[in-house]
Protein backbone atom coordinates (compact mmCIF):
# COMPACT_ATOMS: atom_id res chain seq x y z
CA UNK A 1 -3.66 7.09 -11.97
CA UNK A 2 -6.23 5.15 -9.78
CA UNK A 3 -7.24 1.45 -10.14
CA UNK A 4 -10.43 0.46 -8.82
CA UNK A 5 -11.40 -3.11 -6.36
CA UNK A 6 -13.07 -6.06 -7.25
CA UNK A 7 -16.19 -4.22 -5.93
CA UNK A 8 -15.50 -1.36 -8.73
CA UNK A 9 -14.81 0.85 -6.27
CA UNK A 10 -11.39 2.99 -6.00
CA UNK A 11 -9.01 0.72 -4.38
CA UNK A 12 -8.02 1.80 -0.77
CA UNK A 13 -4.83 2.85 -2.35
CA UNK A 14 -5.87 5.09 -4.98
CA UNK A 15 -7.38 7.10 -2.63
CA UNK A 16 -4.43 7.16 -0.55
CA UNK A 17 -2.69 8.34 -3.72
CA UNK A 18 -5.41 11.06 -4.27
CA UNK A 19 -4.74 12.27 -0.99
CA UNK A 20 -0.85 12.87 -1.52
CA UNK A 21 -1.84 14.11 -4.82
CA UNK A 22 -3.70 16.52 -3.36
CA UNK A 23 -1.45 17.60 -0.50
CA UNK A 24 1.64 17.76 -3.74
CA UNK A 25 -0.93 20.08 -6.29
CA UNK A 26 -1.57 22.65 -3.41
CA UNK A 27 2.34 22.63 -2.63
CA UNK A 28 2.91 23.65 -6.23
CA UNK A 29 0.11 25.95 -6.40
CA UNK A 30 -0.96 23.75 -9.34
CA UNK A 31 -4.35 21.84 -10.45
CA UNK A 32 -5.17 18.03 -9.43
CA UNK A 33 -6.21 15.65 -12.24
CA UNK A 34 -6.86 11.78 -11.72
CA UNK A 35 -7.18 9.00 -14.40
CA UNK A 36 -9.31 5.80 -14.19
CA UNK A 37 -9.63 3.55 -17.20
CA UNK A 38 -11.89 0.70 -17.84
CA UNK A 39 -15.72 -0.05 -18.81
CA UNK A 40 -18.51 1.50 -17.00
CA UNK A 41 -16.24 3.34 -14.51
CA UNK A 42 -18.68 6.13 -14.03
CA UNK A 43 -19.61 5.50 -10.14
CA UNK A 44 -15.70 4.92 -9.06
CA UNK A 45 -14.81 8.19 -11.24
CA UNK A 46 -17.34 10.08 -9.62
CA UNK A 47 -15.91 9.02 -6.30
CA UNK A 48 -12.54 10.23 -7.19
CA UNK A 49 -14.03 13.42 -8.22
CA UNK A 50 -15.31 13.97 -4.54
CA UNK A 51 -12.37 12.87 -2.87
CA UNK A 52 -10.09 16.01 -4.07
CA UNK A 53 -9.20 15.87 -7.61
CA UNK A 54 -10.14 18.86 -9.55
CA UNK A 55 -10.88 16.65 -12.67
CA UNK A 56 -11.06 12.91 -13.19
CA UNK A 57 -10.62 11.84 -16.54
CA UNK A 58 -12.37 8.87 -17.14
CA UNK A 59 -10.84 6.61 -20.25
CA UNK A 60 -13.62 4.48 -21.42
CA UNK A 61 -13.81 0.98 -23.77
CA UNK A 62 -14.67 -2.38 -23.28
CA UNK A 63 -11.14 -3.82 -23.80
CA UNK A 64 -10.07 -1.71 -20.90
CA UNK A 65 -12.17 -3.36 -18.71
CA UNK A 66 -9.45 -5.92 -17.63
CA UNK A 67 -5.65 -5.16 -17.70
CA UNK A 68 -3.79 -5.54 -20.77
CA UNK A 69 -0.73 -3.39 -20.58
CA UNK A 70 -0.49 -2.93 -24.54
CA UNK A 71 -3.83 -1.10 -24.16
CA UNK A 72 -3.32 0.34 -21.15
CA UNK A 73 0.47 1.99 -22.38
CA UNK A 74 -1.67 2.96 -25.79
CA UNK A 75 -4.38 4.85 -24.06
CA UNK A 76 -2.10 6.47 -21.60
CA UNK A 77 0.35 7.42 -23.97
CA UNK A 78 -2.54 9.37 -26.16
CA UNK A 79 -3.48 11.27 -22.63
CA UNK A 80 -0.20 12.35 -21.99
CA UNK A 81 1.02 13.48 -25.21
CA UNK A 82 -1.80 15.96 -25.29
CA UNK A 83 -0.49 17.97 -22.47
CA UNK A 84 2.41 17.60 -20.08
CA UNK A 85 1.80 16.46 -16.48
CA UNK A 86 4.43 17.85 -13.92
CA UNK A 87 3.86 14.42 -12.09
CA UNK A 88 2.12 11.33 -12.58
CA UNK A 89 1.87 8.79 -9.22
CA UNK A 90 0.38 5.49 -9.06
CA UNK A 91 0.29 2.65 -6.85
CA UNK A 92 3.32 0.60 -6.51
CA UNK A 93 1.38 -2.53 -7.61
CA UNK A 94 1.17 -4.82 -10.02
CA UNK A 95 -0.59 -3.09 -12.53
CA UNK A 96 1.80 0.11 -11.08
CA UNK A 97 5.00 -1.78 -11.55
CA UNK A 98 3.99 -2.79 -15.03
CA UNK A 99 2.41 -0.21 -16.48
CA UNK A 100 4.42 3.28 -15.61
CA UNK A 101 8.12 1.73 -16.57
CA UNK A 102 6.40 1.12 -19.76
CA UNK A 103 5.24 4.74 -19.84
CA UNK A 104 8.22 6.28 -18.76
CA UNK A 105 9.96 4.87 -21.36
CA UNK A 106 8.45 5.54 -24.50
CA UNK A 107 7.91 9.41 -23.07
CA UNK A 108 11.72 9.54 -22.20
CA UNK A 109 10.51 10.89 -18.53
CA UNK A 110 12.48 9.71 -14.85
CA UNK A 111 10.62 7.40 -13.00
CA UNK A 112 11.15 6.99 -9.38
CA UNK A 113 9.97 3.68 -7.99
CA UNK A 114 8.61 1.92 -4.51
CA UNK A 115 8.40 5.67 -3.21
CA UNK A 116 7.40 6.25 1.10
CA UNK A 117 7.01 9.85 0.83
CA UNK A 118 7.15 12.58 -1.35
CA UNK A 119 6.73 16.16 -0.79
CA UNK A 120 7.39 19.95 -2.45
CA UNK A 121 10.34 21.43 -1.17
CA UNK A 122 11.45 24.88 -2.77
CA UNK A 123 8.80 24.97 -5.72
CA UNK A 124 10.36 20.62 -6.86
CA UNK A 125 9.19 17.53 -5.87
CA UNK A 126 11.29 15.43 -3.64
CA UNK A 127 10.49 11.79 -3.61
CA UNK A 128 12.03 9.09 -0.62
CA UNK A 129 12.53 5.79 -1.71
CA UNK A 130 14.29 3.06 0.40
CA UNK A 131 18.05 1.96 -0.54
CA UNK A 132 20.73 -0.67 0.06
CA UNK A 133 18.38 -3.18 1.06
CA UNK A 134 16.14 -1.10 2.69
CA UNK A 135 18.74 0.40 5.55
CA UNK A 136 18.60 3.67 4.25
CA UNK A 137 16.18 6.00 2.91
CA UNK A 138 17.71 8.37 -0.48
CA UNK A 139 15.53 11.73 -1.29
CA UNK A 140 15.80 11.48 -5.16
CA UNK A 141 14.16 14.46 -7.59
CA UNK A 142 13.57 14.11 -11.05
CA UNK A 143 14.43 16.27 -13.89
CA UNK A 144 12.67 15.53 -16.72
CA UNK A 145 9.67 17.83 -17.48
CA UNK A 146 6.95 14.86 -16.28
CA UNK A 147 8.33 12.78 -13.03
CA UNK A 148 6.72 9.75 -12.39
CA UNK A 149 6.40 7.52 -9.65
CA UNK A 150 4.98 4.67 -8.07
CA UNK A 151 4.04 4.81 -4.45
CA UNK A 152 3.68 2.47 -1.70
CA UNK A 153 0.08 1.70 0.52
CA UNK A 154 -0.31 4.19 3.62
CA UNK A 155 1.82 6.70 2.13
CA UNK A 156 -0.96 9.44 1.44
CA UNK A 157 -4.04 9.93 3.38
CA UNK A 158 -7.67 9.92 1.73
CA UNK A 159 -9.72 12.57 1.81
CA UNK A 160 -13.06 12.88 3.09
CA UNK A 161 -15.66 13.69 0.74
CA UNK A 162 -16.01 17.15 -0.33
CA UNK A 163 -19.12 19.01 -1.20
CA UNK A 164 -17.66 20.66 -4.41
CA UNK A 165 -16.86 17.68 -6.39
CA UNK A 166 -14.55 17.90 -9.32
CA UNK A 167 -15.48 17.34 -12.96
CA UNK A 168 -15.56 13.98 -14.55
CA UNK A 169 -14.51 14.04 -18.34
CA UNK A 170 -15.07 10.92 -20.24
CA UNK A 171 -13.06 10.15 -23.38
CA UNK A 172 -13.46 7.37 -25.61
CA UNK A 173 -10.08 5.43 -25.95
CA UNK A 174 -9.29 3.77 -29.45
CA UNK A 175 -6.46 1.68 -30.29
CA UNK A 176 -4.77 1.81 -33.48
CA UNK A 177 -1.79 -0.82 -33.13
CA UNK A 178 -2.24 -4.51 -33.26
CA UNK A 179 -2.82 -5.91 -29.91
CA UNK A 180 -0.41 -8.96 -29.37
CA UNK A 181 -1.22 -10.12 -25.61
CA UNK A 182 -4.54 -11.20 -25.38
CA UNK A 183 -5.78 -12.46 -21.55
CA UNK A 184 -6.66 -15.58 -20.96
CA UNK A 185 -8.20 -15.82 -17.97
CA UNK A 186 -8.12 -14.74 -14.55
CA UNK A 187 -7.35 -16.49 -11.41
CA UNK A 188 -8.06 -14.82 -7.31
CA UNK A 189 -6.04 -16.99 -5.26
CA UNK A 190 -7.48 -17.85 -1.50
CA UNK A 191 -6.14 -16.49 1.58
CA UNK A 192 -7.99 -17.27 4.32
CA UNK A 193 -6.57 -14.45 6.38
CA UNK A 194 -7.33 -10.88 6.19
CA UNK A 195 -5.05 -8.71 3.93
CA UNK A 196 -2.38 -7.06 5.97
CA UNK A 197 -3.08 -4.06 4.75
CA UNK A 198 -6.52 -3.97 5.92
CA UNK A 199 -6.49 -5.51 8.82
CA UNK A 200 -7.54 -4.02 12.15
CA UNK A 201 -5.12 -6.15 14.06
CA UNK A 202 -2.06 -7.37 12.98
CA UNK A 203 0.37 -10.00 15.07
CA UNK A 204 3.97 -9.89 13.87
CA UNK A 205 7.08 -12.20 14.27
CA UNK A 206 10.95 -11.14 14.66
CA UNK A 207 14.06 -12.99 14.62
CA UNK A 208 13.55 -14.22 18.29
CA UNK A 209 10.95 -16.33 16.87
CA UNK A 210 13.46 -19.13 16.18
CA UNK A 211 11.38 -20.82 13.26
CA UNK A 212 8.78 -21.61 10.94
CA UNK A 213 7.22 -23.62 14.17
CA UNK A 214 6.62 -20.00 16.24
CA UNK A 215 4.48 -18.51 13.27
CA UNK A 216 1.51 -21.28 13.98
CA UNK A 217 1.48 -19.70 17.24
CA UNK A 218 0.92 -15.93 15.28
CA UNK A 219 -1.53 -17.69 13.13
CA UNK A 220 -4.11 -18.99 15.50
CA UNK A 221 -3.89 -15.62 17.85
CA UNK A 222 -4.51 -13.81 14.64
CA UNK A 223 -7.22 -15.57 14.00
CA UNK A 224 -8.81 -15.34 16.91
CA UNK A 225 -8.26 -11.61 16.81
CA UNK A 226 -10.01 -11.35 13.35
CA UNK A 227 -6.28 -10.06 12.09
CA UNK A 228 -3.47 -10.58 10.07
CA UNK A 229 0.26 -12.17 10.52
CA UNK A 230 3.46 -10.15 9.74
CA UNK A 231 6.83 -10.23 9.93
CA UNK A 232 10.07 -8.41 10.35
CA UNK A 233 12.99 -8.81 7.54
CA UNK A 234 14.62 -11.76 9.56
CA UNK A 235 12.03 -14.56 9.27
CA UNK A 236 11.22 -13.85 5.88
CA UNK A 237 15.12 -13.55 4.66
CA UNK A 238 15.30 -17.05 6.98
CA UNK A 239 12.26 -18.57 4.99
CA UNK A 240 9.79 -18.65 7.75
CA UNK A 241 7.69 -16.32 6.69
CA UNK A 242 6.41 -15.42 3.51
CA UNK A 243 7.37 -12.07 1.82
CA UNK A 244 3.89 -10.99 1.62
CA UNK A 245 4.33 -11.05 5.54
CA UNK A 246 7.06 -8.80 5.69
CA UNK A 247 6.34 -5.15 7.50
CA UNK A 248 8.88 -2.41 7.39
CA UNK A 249 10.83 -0.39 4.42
CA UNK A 250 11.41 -3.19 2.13
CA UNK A 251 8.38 -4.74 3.40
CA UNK A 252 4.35 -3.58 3.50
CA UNK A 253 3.30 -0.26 5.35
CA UNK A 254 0.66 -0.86 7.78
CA UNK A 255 -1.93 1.45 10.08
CA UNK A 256 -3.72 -1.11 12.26
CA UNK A 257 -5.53 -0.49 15.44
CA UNK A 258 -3.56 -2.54 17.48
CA UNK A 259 -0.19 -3.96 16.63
CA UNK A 260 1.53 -6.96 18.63
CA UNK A 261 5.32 -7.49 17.70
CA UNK A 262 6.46 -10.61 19.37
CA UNK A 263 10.14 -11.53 19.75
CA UNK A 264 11.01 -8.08 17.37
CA UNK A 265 13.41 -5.81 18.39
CA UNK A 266 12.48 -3.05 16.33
CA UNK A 267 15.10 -1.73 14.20
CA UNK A 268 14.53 1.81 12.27
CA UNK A 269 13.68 -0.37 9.53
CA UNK A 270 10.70 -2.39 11.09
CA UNK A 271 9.35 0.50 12.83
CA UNK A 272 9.00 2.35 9.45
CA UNK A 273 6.31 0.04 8.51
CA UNK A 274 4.00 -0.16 11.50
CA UNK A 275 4.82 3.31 13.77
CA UNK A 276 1.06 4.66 12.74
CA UNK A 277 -0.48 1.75 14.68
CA UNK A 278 -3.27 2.51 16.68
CA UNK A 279 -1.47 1.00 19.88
CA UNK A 280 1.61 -1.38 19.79
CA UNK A 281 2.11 -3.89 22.12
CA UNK A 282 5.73 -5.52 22.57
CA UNK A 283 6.43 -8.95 23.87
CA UNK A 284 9.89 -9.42 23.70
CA UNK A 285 12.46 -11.14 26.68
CA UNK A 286 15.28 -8.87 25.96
CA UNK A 287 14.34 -5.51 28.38
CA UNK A 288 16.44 -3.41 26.53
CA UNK A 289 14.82 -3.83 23.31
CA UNK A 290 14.14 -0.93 21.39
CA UNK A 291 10.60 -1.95 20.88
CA UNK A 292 9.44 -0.99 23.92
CA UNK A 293 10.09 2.55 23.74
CA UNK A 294 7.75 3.06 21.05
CA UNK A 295 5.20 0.42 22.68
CA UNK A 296 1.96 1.39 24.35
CA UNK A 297 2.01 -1.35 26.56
CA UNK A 298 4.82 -4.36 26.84
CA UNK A 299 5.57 -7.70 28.45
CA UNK A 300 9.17 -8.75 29.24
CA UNK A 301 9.20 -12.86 28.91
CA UNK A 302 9.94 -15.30 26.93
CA UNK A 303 6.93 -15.83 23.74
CA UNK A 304 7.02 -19.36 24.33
CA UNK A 305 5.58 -18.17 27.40
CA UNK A 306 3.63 -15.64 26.89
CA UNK A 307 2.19 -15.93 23.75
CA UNK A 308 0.38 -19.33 25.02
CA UNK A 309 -1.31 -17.92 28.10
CA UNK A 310 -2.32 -14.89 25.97
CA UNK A 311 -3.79 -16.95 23.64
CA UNK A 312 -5.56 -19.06 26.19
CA UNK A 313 -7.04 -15.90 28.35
CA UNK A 314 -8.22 -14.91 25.03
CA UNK A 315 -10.41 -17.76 24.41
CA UNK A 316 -11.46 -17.83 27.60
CA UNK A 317 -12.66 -14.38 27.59
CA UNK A 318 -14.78 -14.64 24.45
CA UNK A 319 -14.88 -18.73 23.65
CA UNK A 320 -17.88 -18.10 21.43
CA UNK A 321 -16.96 -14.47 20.19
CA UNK A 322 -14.15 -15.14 18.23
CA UNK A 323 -12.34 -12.54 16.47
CA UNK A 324 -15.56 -9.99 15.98
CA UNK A 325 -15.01 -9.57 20.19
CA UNK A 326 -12.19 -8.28 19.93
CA UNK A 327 -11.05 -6.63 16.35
């Protein structure tokens, strides 16, 4: 089930999700169907068609065109009682979390939640989803005849466009039960920083940070490296960090180029969230740490330190460049 961006594209995570759809169908020998609903979805479906699904069905009406999870539940239930899906996946977000508890319910299927991985294993589907807290990881199947699941960013890989694209069916949705939530408006909060997701550099904070005071510090050399701030568990369990910040299992799964944990010591946990970097650098004054032996390149020292002069070199280095220099 994809959602699309503000742009009306298919969000970055849909396309992850067709990806590990993908990857799943072919394990199972089976076909690969995605769903978009809304109003004038035709470019985004077509998109999804050329990305590796064999058919996208495209569930069209202007009350669909925001989310309201009566109509939403109404027009996938009237899908998915007219044939049986061996799995349906969607992003573990908002609309995700909402929507397919809603779903499984009134079909009676399992529903697996927060999911890092799934895979076929001896003709099933075995989903990973973290437990206790995040500190361990439980492979969980489900037995109903439709599983369903939400799934986390960075889990599946996109596909690159194909030059058979799949076949776009659209279908008219229509409502027949009284709709009793009606939105009232919509409001896009500002963050002035980059989404952590999507950012090419992302600067991180452990326990070792001490504070909320160490986190300015992450700020302005994020910043100035056109990236993001994250965090392990610690500071956000401590209140120094917000939970959007968080990085790991029970956190946010992210790919950047370059990541720089400072004063982490990189439990299994952490490392889950950030080990498909595109280079890690460790600053950390513990040698031992188990960061470094998964870091590309590492300084032993204090931050309070090191993260100053860093900062400073950088600014020297590009003092009119800013972040565009070096993201």
């Amino acid at each position: 089930m994809a959602e699309t961006a503000e742009s009306g594209a298919p969000a970055a995570i849909s396309l992850e999700l067709l990806g590990l759809g993908r990857d799943l169908a072919d394990g199972l020998g089976a076909d690969l169907s995605a769903v978009i609903l809304g109003s004038g979805m035709g470019d985004a479906a077509r998109e999804l068609a050329a990305r590796g699904a064999d058919e996208v069905i495209q569930l069209e009406h202007a009350s669909l065109s925001t989310y309201n999870p009566e109509l939403y539940q109404e027009a996938m239930l009237g899908l998915l009682k007219s044939f049986t899906p061996r799995v349906l996946l969607a992003g573990h977000t908002a609309m995700g979390q909402d929507l397919l508890p809603r779903l499984a319910f009134s079909l009676s299927c399992g529903l697996v939640t927060d999911c890092v991985g799934a895979r076929v294993e001896g003709g099933q589907i075995l989903f990973v989803r973290p437990v206790y807290g995040g500190n361990a990881l439980a492979t969980q199947r489900v037995t109903t005849a439709t599983a369903m699941a939400t799934v986390r960013a960075r889990v599946g890989e996109a596909k690159a466009p194909t030059a058979t694209p799949g076949e776009v069916k659209v279908i008219e949705a229509s409502f027949a039960a009284p709709v009793r939530l009606e939105p009232k408006g919509r409001e896009t909060l500002e963050d002035r920083e980059c989404p952590l997701e999507e950012a090419p550099v992302v600067v991180s904070g452990g326990r070792g940070m001490g504070g909320e005071e160490g986190f300015a510090l992450l700020r302005e050399l994020a910043s100035l490296l056109g990236g993001a701030v994250g965090a392990s568990r610690p500071p956000v369990d401590s209140g120094w960090a917000p939970s959007t910040c968080q990085v790991g299992i029970t956190g946010k799964v992210v790919a950047p180029d370059i990541y720089i944990a400072v004063a982490i010591s990189g439990s299994t946990q952490h490392l889950s969230g950030m080990s498909e970097a595109g280079k890690i650098v460790a600053i950390n004054k513990d040698p031992d740490a188990y960061i470094f032996k998964v870091s590309d390149y590492g300084v032993v020292g204090d931050w309070k330190q090191v993260l100053p002069a860093f900062t400073a070199a950088l600014r020297e280095a590009a003092p009119e460049q800013g972040g565009a220099r070096w993201a």
